[in-house]
N, C-alpha and C. Protein backbone atom coordinates (compact mmCIF):
# COMPACT_ATOMS: atom_id res chain seq x y z
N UNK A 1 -98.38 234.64 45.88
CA UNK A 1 -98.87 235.63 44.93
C UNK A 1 -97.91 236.82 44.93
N UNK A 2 -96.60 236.39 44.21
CA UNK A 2 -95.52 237.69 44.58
C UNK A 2 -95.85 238.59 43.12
N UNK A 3 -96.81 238.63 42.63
CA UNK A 3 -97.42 239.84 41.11
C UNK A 3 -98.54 240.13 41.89
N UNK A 4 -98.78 241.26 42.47
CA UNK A 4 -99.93 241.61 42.55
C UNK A 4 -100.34 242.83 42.22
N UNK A 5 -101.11 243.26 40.79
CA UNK A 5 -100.96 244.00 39.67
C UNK A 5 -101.64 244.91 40.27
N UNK A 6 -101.07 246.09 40.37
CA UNK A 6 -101.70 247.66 40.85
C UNK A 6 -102.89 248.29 39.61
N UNK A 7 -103.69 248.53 40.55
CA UNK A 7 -104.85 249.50 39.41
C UNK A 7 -104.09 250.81 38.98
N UNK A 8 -104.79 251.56 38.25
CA UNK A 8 -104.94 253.15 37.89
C UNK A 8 -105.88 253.96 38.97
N UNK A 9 -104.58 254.94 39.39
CA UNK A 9 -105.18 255.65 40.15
C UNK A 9 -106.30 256.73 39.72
N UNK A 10 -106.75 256.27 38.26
CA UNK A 10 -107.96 257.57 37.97
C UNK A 10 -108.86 256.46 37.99
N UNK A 11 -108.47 255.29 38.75
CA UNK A 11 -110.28 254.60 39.44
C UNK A 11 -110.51 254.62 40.43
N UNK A 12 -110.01 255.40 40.92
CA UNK A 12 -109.64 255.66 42.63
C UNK A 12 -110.42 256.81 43.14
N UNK A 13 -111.36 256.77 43.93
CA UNK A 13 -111.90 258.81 44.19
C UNK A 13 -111.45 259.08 45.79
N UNK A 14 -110.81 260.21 45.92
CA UNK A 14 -110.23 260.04 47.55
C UNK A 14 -111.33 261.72 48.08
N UNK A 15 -111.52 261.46 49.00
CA UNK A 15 -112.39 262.45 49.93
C UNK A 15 -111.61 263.18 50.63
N UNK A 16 -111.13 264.56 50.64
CA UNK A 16 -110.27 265.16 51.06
C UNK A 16 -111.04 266.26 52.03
N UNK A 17 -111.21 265.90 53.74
CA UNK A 17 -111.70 266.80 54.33
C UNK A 17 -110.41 267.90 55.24
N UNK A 18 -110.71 268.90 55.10
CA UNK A 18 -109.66 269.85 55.86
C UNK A 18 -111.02 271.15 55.89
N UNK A 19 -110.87 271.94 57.25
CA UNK A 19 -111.95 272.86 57.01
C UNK A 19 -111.27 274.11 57.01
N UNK A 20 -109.52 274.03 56.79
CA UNK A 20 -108.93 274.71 56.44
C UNK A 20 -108.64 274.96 54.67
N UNK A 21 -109.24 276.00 53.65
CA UNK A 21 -109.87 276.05 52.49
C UNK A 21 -108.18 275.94 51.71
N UNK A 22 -107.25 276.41 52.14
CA UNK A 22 -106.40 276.09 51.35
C UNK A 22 -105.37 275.12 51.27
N UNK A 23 -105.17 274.28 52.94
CA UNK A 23 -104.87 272.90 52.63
C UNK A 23 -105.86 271.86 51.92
N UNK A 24 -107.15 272.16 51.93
CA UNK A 24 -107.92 271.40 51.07
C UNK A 24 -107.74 271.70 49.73
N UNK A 25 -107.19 272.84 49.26
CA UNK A 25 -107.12 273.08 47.91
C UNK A 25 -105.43 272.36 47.60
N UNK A 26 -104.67 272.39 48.54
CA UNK A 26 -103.25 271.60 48.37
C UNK A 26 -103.74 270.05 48.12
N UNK A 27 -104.32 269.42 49.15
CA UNK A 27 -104.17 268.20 49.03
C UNK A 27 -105.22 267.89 47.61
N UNK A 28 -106.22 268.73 47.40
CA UNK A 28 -106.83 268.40 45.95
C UNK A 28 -106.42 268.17 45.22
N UNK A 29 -104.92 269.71 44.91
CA UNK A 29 -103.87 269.76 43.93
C UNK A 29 -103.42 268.31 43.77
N UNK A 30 -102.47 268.11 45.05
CA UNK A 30 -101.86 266.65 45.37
C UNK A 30 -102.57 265.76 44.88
N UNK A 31 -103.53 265.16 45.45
CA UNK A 31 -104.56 264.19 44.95
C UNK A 31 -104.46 263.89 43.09
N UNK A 32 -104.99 265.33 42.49
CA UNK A 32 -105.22 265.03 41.18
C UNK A 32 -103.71 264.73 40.54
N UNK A 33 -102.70 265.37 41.00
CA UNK A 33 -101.36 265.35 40.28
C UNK A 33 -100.64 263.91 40.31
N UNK A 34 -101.34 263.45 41.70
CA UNK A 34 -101.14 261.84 41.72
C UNK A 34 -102.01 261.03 40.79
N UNK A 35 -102.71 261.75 40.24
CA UNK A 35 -103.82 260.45 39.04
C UNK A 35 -105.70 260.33 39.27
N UNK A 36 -105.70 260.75 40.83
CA UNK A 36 -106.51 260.48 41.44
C UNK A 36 -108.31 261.62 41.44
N UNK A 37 -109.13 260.96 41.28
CA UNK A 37 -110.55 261.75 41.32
C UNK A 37 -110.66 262.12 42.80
N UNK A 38 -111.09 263.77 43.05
CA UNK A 38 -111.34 264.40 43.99
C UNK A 38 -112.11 265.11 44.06
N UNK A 39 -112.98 264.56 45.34
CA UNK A 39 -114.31 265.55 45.91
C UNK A 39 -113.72 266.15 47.70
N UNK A 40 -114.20 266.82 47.60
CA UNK A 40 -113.82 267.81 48.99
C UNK A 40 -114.67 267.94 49.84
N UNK A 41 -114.57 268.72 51.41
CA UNK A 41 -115.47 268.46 52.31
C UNK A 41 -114.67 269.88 53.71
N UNK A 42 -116.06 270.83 53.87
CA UNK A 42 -114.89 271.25 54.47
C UNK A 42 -115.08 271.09 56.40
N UNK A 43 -116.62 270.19 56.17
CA UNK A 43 -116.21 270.16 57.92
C UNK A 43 -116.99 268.80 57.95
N UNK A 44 -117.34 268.16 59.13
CA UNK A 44 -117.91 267.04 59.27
C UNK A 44 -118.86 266.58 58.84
N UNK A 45 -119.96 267.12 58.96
CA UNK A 45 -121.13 266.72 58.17
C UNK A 45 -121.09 266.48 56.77
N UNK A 46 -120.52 267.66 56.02
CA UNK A 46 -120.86 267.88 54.84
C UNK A 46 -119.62 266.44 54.39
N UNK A 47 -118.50 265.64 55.17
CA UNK A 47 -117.80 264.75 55.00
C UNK A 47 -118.86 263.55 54.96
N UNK A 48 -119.41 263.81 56.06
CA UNK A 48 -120.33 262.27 56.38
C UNK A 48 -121.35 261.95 54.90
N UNK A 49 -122.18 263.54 54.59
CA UNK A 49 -122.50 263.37 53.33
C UNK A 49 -122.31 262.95 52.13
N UNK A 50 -121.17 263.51 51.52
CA UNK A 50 -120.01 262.96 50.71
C UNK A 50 -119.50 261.77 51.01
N UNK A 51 -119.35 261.14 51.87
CA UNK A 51 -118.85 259.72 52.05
C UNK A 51 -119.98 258.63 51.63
N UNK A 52 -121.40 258.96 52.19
CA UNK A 52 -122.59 258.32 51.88
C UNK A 52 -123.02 258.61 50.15
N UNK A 53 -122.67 259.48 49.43
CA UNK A 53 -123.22 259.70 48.19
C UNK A 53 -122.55 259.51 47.30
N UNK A 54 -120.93 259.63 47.53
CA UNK A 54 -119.81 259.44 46.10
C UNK A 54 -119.33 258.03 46.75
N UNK A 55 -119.23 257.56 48.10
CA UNK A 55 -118.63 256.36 47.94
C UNK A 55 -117.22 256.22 47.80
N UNK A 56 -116.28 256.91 48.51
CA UNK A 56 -114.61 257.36 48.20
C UNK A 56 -114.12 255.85 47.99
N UNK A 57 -112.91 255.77 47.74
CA UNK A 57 -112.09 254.76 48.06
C UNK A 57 -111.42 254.90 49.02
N UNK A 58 -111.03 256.40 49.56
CA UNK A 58 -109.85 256.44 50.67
C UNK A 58 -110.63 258.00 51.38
N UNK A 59 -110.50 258.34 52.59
CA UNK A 59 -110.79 259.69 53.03
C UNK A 59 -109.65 259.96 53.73
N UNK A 60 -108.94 261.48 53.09
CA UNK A 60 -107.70 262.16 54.20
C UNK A 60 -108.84 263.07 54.93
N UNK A 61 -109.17 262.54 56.51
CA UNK A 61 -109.82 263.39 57.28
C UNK A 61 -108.75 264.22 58.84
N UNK A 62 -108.85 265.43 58.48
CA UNK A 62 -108.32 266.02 59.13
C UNK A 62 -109.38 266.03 60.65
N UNK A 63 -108.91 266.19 61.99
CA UNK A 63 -109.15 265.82 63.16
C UNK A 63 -110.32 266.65 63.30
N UNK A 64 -109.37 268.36 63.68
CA UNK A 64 -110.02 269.55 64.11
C UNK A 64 -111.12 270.16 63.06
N UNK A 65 -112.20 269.75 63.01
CA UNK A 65 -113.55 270.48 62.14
C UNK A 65 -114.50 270.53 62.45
N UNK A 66 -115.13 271.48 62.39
CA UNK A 66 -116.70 271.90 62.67
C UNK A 66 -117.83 271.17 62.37
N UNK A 67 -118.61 270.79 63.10
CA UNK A 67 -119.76 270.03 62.51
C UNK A 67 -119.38 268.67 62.37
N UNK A 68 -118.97 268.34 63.78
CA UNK A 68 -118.27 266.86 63.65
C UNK A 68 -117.01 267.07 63.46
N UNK A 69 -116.72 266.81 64.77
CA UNK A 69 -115.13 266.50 64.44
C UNK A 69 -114.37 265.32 63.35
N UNK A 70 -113.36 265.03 63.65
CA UNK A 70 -112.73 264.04 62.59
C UNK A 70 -112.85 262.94 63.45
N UNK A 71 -112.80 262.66 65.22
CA UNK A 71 -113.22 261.59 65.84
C UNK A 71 -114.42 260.90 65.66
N UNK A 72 -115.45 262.00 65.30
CA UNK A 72 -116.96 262.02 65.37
C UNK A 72 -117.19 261.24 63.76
N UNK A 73 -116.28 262.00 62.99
CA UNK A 73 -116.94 261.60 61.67
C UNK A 73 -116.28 259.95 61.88
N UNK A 74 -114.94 259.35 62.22
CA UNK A 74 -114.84 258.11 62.12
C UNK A 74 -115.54 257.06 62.48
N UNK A 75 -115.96 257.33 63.69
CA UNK A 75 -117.23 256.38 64.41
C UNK A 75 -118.69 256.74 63.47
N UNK A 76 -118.99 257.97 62.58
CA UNK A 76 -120.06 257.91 62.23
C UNK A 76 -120.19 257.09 60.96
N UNK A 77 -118.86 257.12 60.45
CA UNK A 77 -118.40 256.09 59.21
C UNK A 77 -119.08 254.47 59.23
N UNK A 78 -117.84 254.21 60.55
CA UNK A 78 -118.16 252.89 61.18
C UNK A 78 -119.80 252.22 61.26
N UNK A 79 -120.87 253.44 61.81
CA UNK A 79 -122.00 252.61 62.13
C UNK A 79 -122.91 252.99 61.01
N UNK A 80 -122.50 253.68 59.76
CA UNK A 80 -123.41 253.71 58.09
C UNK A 80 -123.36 252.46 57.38
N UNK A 81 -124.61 252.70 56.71
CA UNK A 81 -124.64 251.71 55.70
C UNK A 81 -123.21 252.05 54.23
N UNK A 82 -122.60 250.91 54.11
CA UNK A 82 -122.27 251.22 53.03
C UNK A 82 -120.63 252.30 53.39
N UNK A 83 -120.39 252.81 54.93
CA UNK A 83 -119.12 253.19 54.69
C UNK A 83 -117.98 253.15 56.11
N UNK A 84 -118.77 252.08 56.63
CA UNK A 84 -117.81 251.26 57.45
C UNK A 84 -116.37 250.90 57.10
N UNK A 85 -116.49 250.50 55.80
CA UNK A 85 -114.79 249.43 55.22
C UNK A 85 -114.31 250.67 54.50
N UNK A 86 -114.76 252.18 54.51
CA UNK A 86 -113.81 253.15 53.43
C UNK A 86 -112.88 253.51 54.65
N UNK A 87 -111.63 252.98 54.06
CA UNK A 87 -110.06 253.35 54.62
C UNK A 87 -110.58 254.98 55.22
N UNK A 88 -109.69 255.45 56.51
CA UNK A 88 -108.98 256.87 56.58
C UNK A 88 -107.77 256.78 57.01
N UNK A 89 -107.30 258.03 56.26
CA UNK A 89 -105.82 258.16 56.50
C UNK A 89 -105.89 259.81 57.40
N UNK A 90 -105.50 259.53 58.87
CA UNK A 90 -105.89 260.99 59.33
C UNK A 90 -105.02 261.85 59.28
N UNK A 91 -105.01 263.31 59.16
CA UNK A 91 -103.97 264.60 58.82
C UNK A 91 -104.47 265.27 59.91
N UNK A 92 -103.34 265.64 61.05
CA UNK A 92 -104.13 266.38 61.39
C UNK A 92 -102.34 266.99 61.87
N UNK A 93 -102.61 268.97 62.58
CA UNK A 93 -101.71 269.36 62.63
C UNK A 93 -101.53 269.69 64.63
N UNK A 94 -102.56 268.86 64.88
CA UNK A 94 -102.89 268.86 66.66
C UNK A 94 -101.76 268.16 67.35
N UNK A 95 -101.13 268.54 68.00
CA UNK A 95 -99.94 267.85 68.72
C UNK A 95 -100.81 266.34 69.72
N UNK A 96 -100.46 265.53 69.36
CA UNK A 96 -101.42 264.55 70.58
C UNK A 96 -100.24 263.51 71.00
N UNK A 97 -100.31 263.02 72.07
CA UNK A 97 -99.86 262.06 72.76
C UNK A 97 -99.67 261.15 72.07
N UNK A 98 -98.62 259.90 72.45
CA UNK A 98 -98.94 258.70 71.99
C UNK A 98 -99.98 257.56 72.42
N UNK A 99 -100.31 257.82 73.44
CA UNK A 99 -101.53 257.23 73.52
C UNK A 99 -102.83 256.59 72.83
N UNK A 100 -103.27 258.96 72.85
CA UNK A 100 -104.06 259.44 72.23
C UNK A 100 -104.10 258.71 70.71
N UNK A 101 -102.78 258.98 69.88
CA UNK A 101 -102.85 258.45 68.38
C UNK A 101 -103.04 257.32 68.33
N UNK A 102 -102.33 256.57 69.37
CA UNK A 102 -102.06 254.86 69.08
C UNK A 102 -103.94 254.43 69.27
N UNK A 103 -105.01 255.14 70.16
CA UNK A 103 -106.12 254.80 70.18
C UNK A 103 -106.61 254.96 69.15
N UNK A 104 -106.38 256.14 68.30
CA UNK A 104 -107.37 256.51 67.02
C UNK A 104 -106.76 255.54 65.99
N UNK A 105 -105.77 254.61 66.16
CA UNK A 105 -104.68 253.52 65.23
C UNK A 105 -105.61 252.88 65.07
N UNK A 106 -106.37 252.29 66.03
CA UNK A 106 -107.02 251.06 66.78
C UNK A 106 -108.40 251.09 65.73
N UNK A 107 -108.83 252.44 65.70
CA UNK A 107 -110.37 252.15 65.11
C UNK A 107 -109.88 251.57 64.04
N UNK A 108 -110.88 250.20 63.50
CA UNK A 108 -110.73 249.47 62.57
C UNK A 108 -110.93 250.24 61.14
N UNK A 109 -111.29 251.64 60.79
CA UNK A 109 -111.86 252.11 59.89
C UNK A 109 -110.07 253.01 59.21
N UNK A 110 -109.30 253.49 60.33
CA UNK A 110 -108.40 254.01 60.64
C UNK A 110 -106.84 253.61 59.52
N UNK A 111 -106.57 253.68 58.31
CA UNK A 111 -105.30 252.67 58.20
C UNK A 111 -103.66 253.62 57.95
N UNK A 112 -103.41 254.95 59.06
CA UNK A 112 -102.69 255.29 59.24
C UNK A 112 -102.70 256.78 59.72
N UNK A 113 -101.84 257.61 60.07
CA UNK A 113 -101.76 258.77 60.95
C UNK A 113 -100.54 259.94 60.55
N UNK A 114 -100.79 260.94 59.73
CA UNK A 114 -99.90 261.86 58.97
C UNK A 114 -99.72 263.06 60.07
N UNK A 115 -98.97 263.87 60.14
CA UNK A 115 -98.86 264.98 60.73
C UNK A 115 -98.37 266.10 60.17
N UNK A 116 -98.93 267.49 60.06
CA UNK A 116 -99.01 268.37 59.24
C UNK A 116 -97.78 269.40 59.97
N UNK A 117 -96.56 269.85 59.57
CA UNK A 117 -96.78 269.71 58.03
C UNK A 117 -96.75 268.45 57.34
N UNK A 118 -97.28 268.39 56.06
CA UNK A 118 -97.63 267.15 55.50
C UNK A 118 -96.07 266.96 54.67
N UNK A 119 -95.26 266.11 54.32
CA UNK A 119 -94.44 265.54 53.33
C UNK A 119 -95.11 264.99 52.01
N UNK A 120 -95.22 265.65 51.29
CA UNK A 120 -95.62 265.17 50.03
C UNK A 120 -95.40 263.91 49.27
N UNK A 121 -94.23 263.90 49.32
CA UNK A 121 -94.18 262.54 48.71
C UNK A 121 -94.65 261.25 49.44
N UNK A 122 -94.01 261.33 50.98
CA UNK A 122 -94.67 260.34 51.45
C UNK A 122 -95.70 259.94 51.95
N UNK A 123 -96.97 261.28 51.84
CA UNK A 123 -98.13 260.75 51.79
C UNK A 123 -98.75 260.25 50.29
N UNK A 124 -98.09 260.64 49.11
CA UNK A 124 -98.57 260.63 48.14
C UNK A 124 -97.92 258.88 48.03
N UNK A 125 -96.85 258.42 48.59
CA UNK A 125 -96.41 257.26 48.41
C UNK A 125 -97.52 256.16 49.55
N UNK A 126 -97.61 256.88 50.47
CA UNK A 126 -98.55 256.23 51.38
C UNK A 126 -100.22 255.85 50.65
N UNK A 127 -100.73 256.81 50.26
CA UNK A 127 -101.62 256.34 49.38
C UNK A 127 -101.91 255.74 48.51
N UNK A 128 -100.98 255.32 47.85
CA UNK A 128 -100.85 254.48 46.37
C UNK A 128 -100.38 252.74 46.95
N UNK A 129 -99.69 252.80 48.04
CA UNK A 129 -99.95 251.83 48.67
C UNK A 129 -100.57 251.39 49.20
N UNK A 130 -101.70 252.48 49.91
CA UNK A 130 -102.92 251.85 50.36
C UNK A 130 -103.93 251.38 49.47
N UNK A 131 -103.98 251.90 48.43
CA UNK A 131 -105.16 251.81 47.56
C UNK A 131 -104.40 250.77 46.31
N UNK A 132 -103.05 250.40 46.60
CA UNK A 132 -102.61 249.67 45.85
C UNK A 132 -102.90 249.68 44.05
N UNK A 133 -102.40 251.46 44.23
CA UNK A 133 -102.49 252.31 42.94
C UNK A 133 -101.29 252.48 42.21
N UNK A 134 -100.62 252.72 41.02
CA UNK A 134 -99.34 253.03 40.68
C UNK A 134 -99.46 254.08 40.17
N UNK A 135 -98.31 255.30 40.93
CA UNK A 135 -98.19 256.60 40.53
C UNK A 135 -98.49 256.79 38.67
N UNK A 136 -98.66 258.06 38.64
CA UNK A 136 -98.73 258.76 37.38
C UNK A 136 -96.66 258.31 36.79
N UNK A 137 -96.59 258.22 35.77
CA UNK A 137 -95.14 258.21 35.10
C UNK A 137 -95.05 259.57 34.74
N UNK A 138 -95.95 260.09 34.56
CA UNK A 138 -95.61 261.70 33.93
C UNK A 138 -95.88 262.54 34.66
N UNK A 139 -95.07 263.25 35.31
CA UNK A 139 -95.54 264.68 36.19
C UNK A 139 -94.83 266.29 35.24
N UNK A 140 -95.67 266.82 35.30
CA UNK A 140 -95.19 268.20 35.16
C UNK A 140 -94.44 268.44 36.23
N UNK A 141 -93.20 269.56 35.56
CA UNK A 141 -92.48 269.85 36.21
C UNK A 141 -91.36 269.07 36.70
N UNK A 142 -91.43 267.77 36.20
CA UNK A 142 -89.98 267.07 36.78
C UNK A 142 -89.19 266.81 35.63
């Protein structure tokens, strides 16, 4: 099966938690400029909520947040109805071991590990491959 035809990323909704208000307003930016529908979240709970009610396709969950961490919210993913199999891609700007990351690799819910500062393009390229989306052709500004 060497054609395997990419969707539109405006069928795509990605969950963007940071409980920092203006990288969440970056990666929103990001998100929509890539094609993509965005709902936000700015600490754990109110993520776990949003994950159970919109149903994402992908969550960028940042580690360090209130009300459930980003460890807390992955395992709480794992044992819900309904949002066990939603991909995360984690952001976080916490210096950790290799260990440490290679364990949070492991959770099956888990399908990669960014470090802030973030590179734009190649998370924006990382996502479209995960969700096996094809970028926007038209960007402002280029």
């Amino acid at each position: 099966m060497a054609d395997q035809t990419l969707s539109n990323s405006a069928d795509k909704l990605i969950l963007v938690v940071d409980d920092e208000k203006g990288i969440r307003e970056f990666l929103e930016i990001l998100m929509r400029r890539e094609g993509f529908r965005v709902e936000t979240a700015g600490d754990g709970a109110e993520a776990l909520e949003k994950a159970r009610s919109v149903s994402p396709d992908l969550i960028l969950l940042d580690l360090m947040l209130p009300k459930s961490g980003g460890y807390e919210v992955v395992h709480e993913l794992q044992q819900g109805d309904g949002t066990g199999d939603i991909p995360v891609l984690i952001i976080t700007g916490r210096y950790m071991d290799r260990s440490t990351s290679d364990i949070i690799r492991q959770e099956p819910n888990v399908r990669d590990f960014i470090a802030k500062p973030i590179k734009i393009e190649a998370l924006a390229a990382r996502i479209h491959q995960l969700l096996k989306t094809r970028p926007p052709t038209q960007r402002p500004g280029r």
